[in-house]
PDB file of N, CA and C in Angstrom:
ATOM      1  N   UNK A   1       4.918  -8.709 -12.564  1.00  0.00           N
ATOM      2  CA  UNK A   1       3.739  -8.010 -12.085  1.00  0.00           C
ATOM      3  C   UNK A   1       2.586  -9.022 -11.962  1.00  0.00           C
ATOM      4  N   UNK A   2       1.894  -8.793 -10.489  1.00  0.00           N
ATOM      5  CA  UNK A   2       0.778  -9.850 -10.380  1.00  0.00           C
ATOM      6  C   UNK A   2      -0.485  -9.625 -11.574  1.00  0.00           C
ATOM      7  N   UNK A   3      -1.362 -10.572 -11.934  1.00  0.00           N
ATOM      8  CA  UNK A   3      -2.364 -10.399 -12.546  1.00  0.00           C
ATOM      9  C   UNK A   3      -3.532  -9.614 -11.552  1.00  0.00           C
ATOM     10  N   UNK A   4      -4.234  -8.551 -12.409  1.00  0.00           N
ATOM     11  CA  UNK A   4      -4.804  -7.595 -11.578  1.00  0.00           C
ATOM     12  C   UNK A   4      -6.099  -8.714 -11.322  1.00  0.00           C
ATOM     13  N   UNK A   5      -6.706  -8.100 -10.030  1.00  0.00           N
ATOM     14  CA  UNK A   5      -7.766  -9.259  -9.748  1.00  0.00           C
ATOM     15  C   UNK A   5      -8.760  -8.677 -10.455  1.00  0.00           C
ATOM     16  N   UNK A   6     -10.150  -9.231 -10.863  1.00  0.00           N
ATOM     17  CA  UNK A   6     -11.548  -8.443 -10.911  1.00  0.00           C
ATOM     18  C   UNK A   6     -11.748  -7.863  -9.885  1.00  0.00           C
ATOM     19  N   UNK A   7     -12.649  -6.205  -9.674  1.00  0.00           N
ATOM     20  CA  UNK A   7     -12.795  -5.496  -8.578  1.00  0.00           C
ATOM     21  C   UNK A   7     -13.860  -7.053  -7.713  1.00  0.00           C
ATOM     22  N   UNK A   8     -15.153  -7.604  -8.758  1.00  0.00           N
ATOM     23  CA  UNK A   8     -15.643  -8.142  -7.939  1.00  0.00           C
ATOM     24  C   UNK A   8     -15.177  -9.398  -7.162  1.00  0.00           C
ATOM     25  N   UNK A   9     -14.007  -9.774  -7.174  1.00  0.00           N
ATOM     26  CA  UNK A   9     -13.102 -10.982  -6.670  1.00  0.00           C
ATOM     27  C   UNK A   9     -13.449 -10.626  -5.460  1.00  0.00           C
ATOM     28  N   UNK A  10     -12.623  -8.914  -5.656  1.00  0.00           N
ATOM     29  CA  UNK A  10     -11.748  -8.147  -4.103  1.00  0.00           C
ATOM     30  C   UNK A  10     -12.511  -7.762  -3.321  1.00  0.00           C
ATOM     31  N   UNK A  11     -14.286  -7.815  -3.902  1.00  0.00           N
ATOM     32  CA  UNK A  11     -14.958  -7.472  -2.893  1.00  0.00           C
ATOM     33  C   UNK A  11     -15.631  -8.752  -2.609  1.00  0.00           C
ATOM     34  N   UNK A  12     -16.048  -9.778  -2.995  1.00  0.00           N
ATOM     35  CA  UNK A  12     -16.198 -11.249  -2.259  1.00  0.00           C
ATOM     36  C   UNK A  12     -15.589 -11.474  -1.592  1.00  0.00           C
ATOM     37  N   UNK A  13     -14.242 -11.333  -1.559  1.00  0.00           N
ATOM     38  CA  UNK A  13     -13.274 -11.703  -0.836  1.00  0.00           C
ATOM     39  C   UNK A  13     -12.880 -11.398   0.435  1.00  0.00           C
ATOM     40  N   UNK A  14     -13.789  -9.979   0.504  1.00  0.00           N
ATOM     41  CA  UNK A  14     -13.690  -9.253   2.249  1.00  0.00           C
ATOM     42  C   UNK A  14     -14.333 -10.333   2.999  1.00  0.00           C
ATOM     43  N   UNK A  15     -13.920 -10.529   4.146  1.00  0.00           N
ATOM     44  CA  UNK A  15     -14.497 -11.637   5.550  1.00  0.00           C
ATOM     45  C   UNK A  15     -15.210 -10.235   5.789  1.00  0.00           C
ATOM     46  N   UNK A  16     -16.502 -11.076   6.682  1.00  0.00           N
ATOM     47  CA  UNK A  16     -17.320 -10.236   6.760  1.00  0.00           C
ATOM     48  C   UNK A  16     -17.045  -9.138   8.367  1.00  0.00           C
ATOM     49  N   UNK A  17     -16.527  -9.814   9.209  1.00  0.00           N
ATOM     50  CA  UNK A  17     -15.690  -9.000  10.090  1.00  0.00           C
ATOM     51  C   UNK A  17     -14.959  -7.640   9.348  1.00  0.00           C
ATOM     52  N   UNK A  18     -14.253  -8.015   8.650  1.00  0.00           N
ATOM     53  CA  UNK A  18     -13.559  -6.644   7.713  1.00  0.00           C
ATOM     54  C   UNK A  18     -14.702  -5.868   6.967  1.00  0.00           C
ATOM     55  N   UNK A  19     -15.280  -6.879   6.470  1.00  0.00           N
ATOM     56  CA  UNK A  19     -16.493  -5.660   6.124  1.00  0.00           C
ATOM     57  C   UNK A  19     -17.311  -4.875   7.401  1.00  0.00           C
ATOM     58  N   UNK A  20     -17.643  -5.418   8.259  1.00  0.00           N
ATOM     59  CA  UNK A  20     -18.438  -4.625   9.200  1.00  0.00           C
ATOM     60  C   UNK A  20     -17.051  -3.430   9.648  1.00  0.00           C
ATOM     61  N   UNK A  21     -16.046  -3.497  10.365  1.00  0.00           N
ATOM     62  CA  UNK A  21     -14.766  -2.956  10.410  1.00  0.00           C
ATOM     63  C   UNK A  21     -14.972  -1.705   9.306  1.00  0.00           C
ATOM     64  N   UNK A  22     -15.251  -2.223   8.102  1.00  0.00           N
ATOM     65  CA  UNK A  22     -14.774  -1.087   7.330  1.00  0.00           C
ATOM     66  C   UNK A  22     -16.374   0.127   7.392  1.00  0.00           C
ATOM     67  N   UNK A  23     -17.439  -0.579   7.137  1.00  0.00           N
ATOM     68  CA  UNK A  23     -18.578  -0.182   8.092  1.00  0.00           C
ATOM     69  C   UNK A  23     -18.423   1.028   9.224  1.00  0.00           C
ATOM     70  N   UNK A  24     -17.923   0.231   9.981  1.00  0.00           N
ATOM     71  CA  UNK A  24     -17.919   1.558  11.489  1.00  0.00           C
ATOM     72  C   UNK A  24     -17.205   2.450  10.939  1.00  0.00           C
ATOM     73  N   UNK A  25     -16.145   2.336  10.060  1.00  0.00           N
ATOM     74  CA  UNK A  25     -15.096   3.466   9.404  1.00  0.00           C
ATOM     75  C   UNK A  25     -15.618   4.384   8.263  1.00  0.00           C
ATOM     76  N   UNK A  26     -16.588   4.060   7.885  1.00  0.00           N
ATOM     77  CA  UNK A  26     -17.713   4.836   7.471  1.00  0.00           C
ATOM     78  C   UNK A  26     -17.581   4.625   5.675  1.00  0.00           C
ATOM     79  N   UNK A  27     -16.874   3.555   5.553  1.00  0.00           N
ATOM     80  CA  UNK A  27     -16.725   2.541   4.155  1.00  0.00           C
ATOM     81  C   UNK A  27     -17.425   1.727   3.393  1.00  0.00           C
ATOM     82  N   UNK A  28     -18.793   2.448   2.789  1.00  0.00           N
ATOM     83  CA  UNK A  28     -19.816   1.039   2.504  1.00  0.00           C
ATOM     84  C   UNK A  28     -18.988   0.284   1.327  1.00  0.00           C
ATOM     85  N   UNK A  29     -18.828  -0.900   1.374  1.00  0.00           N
ATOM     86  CA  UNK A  29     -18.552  -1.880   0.200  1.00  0.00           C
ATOM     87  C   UNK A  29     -19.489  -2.015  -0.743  1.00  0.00           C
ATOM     88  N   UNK A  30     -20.692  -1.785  -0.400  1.00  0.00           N
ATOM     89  CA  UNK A  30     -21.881  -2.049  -1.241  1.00  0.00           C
ATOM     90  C   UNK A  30     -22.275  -0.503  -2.351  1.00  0.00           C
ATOM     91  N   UNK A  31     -21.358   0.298  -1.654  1.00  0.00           N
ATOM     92  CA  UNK A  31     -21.670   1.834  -2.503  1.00  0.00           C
ATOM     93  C   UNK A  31     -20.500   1.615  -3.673  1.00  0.00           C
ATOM     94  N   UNK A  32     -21.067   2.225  -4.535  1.00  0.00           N
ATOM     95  CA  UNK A  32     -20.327   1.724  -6.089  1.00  0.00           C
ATOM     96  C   UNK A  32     -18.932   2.603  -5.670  1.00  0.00           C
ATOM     97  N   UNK A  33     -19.339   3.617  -5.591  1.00  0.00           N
ATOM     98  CA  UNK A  33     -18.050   4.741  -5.625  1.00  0.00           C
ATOM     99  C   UNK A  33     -16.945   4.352  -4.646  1.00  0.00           C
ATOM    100  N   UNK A  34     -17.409   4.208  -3.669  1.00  0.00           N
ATOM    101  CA  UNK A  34     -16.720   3.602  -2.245  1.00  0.00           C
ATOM    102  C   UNK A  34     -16.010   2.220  -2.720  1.00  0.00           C
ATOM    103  N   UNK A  35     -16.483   1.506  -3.272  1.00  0.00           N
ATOM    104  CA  UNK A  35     -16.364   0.046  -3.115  1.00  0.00           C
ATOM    105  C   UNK A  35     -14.880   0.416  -4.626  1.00  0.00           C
ATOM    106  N   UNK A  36     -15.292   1.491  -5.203  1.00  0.00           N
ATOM    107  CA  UNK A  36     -13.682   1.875  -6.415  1.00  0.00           C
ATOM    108  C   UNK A  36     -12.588   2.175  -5.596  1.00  0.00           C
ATOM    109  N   UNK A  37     -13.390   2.717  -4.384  1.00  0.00           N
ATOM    110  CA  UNK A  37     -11.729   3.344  -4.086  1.00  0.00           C
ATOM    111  C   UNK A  37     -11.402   2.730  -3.211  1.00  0.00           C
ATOM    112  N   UNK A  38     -12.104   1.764  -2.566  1.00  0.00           N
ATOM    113  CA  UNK A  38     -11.480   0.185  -1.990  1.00  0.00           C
ATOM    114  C   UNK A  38     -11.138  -0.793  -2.776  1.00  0.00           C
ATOM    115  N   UNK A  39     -11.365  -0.985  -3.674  1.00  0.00           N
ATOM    116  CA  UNK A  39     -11.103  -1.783  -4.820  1.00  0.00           C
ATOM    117  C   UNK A  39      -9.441  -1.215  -5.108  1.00  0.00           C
ATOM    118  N   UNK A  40      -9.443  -0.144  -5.838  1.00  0.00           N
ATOM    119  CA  UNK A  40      -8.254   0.489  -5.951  1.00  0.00           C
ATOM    120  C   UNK A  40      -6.981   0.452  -4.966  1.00  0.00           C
ATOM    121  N   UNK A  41      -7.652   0.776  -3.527  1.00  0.00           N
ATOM    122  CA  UNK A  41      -6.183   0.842  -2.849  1.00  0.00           C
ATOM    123  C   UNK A  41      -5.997  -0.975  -2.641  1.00  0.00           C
ATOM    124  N   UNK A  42      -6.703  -1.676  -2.742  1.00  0.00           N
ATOM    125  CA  UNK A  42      -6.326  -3.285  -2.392  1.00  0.00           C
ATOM    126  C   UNK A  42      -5.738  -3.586  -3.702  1.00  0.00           C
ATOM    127  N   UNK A  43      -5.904  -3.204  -4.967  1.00  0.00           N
ATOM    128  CA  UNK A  43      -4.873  -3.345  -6.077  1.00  0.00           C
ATOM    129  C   UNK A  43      -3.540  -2.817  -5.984  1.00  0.00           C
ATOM    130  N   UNK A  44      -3.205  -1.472  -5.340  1.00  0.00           N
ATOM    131  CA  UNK A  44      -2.108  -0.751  -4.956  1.00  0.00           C
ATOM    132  C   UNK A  44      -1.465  -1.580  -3.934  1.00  0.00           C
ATOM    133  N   UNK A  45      -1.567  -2.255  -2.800  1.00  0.00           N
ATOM    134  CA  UNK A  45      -1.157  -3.057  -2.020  1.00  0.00           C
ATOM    135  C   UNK A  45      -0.791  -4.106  -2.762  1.00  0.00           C
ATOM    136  N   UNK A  46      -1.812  -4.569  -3.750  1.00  0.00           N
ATOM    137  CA  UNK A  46      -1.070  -5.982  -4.041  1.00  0.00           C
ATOM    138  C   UNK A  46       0.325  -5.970  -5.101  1.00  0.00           C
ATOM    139  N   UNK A  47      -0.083  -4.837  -5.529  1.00  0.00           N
ATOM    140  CA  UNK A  47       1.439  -4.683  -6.284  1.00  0.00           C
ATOM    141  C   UNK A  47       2.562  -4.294  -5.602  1.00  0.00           C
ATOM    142  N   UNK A  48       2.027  -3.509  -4.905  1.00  0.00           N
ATOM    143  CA  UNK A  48       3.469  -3.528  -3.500  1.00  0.00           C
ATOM    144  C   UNK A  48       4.115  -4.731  -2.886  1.00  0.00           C
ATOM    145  N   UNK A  49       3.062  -5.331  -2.498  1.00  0.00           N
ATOM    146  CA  UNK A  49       3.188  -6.432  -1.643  1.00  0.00           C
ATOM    147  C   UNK A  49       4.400  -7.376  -2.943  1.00  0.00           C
ATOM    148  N   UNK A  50       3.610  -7.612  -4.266  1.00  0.00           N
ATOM    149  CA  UNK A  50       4.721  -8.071  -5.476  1.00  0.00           C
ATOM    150  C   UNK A  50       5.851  -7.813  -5.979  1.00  0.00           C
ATOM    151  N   UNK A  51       5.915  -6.467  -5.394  1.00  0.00           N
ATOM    152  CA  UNK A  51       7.349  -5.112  -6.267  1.00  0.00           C
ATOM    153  C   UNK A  51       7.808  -5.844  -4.409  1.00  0.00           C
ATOM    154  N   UNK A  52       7.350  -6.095  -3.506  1.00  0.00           N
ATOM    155  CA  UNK A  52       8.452  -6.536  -2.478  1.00  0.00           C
ATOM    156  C   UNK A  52       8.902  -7.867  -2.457  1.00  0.00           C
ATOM    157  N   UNK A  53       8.382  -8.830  -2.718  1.00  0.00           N
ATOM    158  CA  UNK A  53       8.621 -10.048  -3.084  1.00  0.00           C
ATOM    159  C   UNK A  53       9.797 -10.349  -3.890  1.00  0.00           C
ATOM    160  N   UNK A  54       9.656  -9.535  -5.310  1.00  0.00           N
ATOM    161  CA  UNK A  54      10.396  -9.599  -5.632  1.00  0.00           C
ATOM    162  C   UNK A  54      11.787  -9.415  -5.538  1.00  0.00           C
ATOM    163  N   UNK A  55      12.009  -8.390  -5.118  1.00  0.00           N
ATOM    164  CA  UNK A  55      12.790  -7.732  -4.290  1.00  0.00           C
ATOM    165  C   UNK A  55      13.717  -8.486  -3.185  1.00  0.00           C
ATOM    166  N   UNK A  56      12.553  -9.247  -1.863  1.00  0.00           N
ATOM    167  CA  UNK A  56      13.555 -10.435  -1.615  1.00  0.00           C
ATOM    168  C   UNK A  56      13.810 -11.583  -2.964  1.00  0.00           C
ATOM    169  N   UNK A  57      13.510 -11.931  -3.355  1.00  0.00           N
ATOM    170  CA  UNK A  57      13.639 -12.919  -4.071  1.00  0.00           C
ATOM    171  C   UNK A  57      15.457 -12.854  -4.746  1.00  0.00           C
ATOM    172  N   UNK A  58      15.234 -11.568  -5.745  1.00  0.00           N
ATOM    173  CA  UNK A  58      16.583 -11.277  -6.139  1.00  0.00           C
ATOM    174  C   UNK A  58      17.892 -10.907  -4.844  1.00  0.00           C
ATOM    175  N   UNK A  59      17.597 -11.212  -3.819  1.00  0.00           N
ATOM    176  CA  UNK A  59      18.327 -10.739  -2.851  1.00  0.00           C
ATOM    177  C   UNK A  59      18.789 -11.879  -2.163  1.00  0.00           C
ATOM    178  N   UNK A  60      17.918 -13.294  -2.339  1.00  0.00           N
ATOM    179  CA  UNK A  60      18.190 -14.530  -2.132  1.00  0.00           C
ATOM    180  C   UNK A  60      19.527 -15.309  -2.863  1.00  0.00           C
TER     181      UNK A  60
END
């Protein structure tokens, strides 16, 4: 299992294109509440993205 990031990593980490993007989608990054439940689903991805990795890996 990956090490979970800090929420504030995951939100430095947006390019600011993706932030405006998430913007028009009506997603402030800068709103606390908003910015949890973007925070949250980019933690859910990254463990996916890891639970698949692995996955090839043992298949190698």
């Amino acid at each position: 299992m990956p090490r979970r990031r800090p929420a504030a990593q995951i939100l430095r980490e947006v390019p600011p294109r993706v932030r405006a993007g998430l913007l028009r989608l009506g997603l402030d990054p800068d709103d606390p509440a908003q910015a949890r439940l973007f925070v949250e689903g980019v933690r859910v991805a990254d463990e996916l993205i890891a639970e698949e990795a692995t996955r090839d890996a043992e298949r190698a």
